[in-house]
N, C-alpha and C. Protein backbone atom coordinates (compact mmCIF):
# COMPACT_ATOMS: atom_id res chain seq x y z
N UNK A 1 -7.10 -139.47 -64.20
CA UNK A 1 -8.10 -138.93 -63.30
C UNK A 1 -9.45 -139.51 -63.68
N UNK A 2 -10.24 -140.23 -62.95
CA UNK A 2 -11.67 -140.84 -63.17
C UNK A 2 -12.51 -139.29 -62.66
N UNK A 3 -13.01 -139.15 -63.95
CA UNK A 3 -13.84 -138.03 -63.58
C UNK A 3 -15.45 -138.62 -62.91
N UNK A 4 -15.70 -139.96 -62.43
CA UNK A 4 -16.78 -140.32 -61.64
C UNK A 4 -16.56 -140.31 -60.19
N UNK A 5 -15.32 -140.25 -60.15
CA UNK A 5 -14.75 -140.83 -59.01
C UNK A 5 -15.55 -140.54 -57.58
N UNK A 6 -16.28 -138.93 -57.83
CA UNK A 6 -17.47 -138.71 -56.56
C UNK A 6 -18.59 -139.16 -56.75
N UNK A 7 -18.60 -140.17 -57.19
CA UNK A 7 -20.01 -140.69 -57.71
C UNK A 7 -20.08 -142.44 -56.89
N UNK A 8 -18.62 -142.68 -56.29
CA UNK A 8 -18.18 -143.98 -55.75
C UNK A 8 -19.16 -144.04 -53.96
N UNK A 9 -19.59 -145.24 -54.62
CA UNK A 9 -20.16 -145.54 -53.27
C UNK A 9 -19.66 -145.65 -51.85
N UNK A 10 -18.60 -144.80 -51.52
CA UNK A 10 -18.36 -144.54 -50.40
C UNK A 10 -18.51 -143.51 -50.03
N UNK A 11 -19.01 -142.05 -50.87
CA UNK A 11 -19.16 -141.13 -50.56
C UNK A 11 -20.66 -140.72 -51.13
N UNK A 12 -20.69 -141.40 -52.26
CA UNK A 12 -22.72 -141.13 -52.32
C UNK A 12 -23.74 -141.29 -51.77
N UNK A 13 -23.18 -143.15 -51.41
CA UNK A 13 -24.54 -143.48 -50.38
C UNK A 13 -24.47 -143.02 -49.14
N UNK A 14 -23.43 -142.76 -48.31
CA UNK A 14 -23.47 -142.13 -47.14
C UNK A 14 -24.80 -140.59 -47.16
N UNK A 15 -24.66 -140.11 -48.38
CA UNK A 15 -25.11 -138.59 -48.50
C UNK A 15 -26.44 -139.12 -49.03
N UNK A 16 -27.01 -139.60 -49.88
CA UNK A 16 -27.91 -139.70 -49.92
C UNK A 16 -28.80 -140.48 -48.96
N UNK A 17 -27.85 -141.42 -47.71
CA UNK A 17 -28.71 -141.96 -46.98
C UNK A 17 -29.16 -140.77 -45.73
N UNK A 18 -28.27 -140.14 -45.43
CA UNK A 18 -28.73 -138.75 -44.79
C UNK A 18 -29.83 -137.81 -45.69
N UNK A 19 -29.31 -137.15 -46.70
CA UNK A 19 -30.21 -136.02 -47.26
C UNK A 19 -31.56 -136.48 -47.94
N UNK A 20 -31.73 -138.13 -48.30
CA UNK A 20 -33.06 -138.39 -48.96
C UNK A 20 -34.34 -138.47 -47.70
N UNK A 21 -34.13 -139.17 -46.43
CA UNK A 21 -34.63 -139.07 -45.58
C UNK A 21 -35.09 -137.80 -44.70
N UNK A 22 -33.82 -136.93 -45.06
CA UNK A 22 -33.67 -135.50 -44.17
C UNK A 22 -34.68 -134.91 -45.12
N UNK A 23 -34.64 -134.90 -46.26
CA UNK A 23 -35.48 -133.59 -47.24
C UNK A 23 -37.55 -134.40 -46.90
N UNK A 24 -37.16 -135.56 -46.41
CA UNK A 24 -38.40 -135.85 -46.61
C UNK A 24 -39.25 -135.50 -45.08
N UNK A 25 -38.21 -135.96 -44.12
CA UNK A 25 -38.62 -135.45 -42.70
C UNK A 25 -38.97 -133.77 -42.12
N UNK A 26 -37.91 -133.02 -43.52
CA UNK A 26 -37.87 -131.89 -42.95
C UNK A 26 -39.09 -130.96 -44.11
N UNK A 27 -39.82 -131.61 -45.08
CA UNK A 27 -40.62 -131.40 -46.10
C UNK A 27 -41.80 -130.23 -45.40
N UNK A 28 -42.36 -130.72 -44.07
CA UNK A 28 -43.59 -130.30 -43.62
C UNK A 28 -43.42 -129.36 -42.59
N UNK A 29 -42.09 -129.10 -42.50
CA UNK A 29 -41.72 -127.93 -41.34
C UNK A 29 -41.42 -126.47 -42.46
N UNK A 30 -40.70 -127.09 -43.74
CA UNK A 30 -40.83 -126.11 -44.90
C UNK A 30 -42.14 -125.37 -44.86
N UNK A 31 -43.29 -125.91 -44.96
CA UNK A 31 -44.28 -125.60 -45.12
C UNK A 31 -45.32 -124.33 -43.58
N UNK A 32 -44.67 -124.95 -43.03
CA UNK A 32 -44.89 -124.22 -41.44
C UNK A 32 -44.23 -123.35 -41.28
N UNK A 33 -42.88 -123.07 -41.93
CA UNK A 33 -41.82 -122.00 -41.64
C UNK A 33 -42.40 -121.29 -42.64
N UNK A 34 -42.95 -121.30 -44.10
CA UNK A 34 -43.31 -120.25 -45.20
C UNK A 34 -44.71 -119.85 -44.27
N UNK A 35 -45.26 -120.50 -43.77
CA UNK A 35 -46.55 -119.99 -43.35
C UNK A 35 -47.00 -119.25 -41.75
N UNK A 36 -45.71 -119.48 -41.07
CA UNK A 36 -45.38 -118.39 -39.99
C UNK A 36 -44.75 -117.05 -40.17
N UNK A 37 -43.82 -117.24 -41.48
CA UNK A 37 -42.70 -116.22 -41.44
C UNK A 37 -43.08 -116.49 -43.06
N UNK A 38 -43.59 -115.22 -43.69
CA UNK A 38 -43.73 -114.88 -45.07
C UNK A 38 -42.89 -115.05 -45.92
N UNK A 39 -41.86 -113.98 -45.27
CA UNK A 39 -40.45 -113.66 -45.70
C UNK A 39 -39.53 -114.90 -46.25
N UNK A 40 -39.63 -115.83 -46.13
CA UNK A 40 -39.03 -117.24 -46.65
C UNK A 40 -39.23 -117.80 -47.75
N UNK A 41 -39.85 -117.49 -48.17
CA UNK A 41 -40.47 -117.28 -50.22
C UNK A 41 -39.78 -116.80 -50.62
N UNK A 42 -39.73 -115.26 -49.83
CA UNK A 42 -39.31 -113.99 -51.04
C UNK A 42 -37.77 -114.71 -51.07
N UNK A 43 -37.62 -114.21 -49.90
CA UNK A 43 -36.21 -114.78 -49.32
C UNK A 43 -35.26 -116.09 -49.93
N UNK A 44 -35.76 -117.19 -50.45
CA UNK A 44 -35.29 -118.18 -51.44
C UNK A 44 -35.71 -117.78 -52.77
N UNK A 45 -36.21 -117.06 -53.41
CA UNK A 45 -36.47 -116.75 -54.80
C UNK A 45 -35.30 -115.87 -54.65
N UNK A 46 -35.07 -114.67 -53.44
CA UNK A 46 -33.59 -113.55 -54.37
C UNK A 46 -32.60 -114.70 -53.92
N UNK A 47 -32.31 -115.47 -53.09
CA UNK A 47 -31.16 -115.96 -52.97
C UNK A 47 -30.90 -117.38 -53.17
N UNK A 48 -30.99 -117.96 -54.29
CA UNK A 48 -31.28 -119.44 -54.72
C UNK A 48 -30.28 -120.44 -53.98
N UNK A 49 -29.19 -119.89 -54.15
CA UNK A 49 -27.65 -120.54 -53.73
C UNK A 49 -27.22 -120.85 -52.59
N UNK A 50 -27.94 -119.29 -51.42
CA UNK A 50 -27.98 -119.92 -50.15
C UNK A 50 -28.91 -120.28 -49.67
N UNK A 51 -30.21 -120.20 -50.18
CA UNK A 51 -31.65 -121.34 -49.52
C UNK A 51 -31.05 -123.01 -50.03
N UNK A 52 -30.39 -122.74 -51.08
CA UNK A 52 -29.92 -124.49 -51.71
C UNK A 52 -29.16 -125.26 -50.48
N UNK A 53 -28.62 -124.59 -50.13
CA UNK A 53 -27.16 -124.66 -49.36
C UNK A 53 -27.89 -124.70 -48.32
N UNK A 54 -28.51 -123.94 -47.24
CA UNK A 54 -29.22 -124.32 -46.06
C UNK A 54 -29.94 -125.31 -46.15
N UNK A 55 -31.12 -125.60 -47.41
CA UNK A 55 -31.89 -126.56 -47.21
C UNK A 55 -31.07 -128.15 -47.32
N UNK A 56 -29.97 -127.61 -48.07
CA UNK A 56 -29.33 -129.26 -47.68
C UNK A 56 -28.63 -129.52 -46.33
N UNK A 57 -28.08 -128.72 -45.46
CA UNK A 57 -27.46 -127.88 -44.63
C UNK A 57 -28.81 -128.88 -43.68
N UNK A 58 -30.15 -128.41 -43.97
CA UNK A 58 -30.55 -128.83 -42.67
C UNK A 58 -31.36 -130.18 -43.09
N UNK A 59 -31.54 -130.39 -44.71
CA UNK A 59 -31.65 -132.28 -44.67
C UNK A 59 -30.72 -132.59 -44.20
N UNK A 60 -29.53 -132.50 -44.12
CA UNK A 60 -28.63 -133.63 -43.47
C UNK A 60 -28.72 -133.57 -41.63
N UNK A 61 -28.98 -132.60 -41.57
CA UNK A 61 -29.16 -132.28 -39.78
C UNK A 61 -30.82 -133.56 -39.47
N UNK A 62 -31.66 -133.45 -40.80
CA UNK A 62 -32.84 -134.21 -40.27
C UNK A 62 -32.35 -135.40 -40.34
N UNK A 63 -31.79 -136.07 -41.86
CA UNK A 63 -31.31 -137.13 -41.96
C UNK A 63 -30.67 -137.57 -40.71
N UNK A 64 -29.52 -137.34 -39.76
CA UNK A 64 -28.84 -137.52 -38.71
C UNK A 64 -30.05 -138.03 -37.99
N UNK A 65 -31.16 -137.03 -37.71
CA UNK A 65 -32.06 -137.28 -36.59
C UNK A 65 -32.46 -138.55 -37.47
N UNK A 66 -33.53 -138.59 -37.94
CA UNK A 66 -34.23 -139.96 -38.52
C UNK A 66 -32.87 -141.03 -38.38
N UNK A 67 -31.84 -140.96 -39.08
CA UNK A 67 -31.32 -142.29 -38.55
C UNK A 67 -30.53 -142.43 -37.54
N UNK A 68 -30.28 -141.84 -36.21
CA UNK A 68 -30.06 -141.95 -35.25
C UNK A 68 -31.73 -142.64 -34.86
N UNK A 69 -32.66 -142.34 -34.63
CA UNK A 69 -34.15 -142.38 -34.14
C UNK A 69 -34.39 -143.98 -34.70
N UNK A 70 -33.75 -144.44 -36.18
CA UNK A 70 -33.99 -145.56 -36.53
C UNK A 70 -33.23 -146.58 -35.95
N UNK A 71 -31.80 -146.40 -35.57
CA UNK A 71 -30.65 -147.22 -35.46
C UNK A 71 -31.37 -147.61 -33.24
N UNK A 72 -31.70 -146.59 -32.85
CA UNK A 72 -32.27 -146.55 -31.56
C UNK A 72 -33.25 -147.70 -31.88
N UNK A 73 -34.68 -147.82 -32.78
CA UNK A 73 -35.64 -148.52 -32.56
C UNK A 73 -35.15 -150.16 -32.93
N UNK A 74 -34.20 -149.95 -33.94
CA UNK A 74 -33.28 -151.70 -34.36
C UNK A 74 -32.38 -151.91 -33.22
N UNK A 75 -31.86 -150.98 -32.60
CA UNK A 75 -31.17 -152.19 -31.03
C UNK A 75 -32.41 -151.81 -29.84
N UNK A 76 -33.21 -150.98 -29.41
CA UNK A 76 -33.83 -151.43 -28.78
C UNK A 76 -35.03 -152.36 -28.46
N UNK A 77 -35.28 -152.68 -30.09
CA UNK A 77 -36.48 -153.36 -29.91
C UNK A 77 -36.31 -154.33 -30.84
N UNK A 78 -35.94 -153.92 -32.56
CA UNK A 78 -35.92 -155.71 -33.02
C UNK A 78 -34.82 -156.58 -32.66
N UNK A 79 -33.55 -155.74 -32.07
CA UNK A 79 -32.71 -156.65 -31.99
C UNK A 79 -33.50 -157.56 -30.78
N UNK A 80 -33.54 -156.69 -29.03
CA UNK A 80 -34.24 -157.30 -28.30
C UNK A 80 -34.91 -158.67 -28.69
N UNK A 81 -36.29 -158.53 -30.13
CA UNK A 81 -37.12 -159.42 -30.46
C UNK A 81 -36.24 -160.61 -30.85
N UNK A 82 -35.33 -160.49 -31.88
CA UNK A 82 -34.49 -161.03 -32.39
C UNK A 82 -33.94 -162.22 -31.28
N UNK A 83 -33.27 -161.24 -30.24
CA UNK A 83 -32.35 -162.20 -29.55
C UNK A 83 -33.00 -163.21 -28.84
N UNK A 84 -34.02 -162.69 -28.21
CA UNK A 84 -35.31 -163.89 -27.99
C UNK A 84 -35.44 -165.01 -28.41
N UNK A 85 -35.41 -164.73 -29.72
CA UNK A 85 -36.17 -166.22 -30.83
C UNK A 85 -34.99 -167.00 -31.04
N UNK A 86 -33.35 -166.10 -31.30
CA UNK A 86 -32.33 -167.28 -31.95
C UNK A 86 -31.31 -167.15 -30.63
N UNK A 87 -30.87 -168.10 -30.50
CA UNK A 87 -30.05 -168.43 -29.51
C UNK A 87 -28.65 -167.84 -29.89
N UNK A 88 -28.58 -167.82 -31.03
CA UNK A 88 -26.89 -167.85 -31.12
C UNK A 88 -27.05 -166.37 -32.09
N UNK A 89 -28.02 -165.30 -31.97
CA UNK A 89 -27.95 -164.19 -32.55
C UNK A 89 -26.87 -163.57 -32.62
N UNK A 90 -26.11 -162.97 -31.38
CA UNK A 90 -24.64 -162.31 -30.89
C UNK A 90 -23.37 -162.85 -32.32
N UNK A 91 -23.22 -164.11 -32.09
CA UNK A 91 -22.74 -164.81 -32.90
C UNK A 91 -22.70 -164.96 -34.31
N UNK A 92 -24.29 -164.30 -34.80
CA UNK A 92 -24.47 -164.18 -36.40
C UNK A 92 -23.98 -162.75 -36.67
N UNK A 93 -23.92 -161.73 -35.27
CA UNK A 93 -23.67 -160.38 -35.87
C UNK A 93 -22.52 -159.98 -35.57
């Protein structure tokens, strides 16, 4: 048994390419949600395990958005630029 074995890049980078982006997109809505609704302080200090669990719960929901939003701006626009300049682009990808 390889006790690294979840540590293999087929299942890390997928997660960290969602949740590093998601925790960073979703950073400033944290801040808007403690400051509309009080209760979200108290509320992650008694319950550590399930604020942990939601907040990754909804980095990965941001992550999704940001790279859906990114994968949209690389075929609609650099590929576009791209195909412009090289003739035989289709062909390199």
């Amino acid at each position: 048994m390889d006790p690294l074995g979840s540590l293999k890049s087929e299942v890390l980078q997928p997660a960290l390419v969602l949740i590093i982006p998601g925790l960073i997109a979703g950073a400033p809505y944290l801040f808007v949600l403690d400051h509309y609704l009080p209760w979200v302080a108290p509320f992650a200090d008694d319950h550590p395990t399930l604020s942990t669990f939601l907040s990754l719960i909804a980095s990965a929901v941001f992550g999704m958005l940001v790279y859906e939003f990114g994968t949209n701006i690389e075929a609609k626009w650099i590929d576009q630029q791209l195909r412009a300049k090289r003739e035989n682009f289709d062909e390199e990808w």
